[in-house]
Protein backbone atom coordinates (compact mmCIF):
# COMPACT_ATOMS: atom_id res chain seq x y z
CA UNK A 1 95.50 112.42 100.35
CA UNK A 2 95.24 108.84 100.93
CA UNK A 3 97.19 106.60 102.91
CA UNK A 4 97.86 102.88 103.30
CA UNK A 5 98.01 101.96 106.88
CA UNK A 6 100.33 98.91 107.87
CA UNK A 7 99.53 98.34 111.29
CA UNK A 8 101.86 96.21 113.28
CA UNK A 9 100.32 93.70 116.04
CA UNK A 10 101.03 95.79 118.82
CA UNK A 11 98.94 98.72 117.16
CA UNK A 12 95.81 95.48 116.61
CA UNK A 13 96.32 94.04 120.42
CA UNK A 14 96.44 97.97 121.85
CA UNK A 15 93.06 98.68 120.31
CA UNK A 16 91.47 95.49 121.00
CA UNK A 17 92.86 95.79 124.61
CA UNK A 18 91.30 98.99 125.76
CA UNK A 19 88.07 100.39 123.75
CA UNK A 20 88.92 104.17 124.97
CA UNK A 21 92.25 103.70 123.26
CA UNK A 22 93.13 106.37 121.29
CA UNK A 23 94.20 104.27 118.45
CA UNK A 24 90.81 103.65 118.03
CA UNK A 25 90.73 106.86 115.81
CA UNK A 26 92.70 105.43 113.24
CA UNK A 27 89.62 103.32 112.45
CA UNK A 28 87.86 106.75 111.58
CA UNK A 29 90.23 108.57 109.50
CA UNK A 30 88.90 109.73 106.46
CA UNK A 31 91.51 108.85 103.05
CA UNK A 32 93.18 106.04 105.23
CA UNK A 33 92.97 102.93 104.27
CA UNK A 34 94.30 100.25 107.16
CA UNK A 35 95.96 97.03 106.15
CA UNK A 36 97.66 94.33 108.17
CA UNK A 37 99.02 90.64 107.47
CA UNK A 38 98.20 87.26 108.78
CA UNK A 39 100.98 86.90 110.58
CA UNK A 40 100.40 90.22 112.66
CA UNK A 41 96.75 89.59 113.10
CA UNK A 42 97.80 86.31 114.64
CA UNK A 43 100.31 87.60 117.10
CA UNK A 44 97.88 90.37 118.29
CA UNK A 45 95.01 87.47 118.60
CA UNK A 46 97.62 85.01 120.36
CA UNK A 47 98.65 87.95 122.67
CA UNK A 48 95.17 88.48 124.04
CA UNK A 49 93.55 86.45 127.11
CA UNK A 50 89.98 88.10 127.80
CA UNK A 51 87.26 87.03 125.10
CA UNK A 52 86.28 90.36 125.01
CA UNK A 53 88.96 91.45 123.71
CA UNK A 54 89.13 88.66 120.88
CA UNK A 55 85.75 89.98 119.79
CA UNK A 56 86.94 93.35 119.73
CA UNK A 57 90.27 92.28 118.03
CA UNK A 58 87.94 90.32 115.55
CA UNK A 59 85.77 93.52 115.06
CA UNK A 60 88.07 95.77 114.22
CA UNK A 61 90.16 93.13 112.01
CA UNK A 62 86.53 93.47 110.28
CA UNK A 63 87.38 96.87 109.12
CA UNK A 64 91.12 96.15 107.78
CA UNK A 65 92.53 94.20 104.69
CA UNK A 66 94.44 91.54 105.82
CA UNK A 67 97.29 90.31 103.01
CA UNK A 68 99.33 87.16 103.06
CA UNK A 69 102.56 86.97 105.25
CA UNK A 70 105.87 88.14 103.81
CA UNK A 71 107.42 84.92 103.43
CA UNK A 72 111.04 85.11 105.17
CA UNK A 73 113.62 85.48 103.20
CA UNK A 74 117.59 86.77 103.26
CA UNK A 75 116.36 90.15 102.06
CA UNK A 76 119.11 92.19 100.65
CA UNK A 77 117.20 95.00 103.15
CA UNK A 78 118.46 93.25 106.17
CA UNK A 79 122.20 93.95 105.55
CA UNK A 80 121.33 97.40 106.16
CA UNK A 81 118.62 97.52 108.68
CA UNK A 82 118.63 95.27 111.60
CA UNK A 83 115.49 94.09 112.56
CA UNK A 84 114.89 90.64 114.88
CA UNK A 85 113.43 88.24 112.80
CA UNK A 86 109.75 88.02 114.05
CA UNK A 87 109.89 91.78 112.65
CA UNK A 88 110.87 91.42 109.63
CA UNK A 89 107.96 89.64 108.26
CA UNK A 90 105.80 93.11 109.22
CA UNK A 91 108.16 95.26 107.57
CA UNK A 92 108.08 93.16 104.34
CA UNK A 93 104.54 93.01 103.97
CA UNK A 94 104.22 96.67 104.07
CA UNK A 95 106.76 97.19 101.47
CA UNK A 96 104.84 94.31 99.41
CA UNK A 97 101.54 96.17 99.72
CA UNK A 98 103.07 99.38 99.13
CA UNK A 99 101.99 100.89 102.44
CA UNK A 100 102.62 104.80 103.02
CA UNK A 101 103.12 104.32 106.81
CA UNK A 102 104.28 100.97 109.04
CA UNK A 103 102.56 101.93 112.53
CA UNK A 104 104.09 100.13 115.28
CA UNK A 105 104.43 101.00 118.94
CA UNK A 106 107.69 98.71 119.07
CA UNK A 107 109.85 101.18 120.14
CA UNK A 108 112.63 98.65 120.82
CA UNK A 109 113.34 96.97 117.53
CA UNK A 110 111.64 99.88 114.87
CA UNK A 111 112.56 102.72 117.05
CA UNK A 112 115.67 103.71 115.47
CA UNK A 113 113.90 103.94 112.05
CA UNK A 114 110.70 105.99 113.03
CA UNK A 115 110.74 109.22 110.97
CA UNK A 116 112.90 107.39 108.56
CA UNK A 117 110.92 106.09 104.76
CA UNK A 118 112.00 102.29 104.21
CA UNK A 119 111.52 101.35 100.60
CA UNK A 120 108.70 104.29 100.04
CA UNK A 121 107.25 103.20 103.31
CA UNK A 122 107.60 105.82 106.51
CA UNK A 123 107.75 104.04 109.93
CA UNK A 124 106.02 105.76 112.51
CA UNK A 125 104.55 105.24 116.44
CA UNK A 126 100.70 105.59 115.69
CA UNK A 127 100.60 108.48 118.35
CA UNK A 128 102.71 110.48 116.21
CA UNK A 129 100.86 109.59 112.95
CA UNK A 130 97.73 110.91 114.71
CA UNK A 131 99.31 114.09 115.68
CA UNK A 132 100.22 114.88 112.06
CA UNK A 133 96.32 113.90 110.74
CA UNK A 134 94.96 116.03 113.48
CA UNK A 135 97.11 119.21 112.85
């Protein structure tokens, strides 16, 4: 089964930051297909100081489809969930690219919705979606 892979900027600057990183597997996951958007790629590269870790960033970024940024908009979506607005650019895009999964680590603002399927797409913590590919 094949899935496309939203991953959110946090997921990007994680595995950039540390090359042990577990998230790293994600990158090796046979029928997934990883996506992200300008927008996150950008916040992940702004987030991270060492050089090394923009190469790796950049490296990895190699290995992902990168789609336009959800422009903002008052999206009917947003009278139901509540999402700060730097979020809901991410969500967006992976409901535009019709993602199977939103990865995000942002337990604060996407917490409440992990488990949950938003427009088709199933918001998860990537440690959790790694779990379920490795049972």
């Amino acid at each position: 089964m094949d899935h496309l892979i939203f991953l959110d900027a946090n997921v990007l600057f994680s595995a950039a930051y540390r090359p042990d990183a577990g998230l790293r597997r994600l990158w090796r996951l046979p029928g997934a297909r990883l996506i992200t958007s300008v927008y996150a790629a950008e916040e992940a590269r702004r987030n991270l100081s060492h050089p090394k870790q923009s190469r790796e960033l950049k490296e990895l970024l190699g290995a992902v489809e990168i789609v336009p940024t959800a422009p903002a908009t008052d999206h009917p979506l947003f009278s139901t969930i509540q999402l700060p607005d730097k979020d809901q650019p991410i969500l967006l895009a992976a409901i535009g690219v019709g993602a199977t999964h939103l990865l995000t680590g942002d337990f604060r603002h996407f917490g409440p919705y992990y488990g949950k399927r938003i427009e088709g797409v199933l918001v998860l913590p990537p440690g959790e979606y790694l779990a379920s590919r490795s049972e």
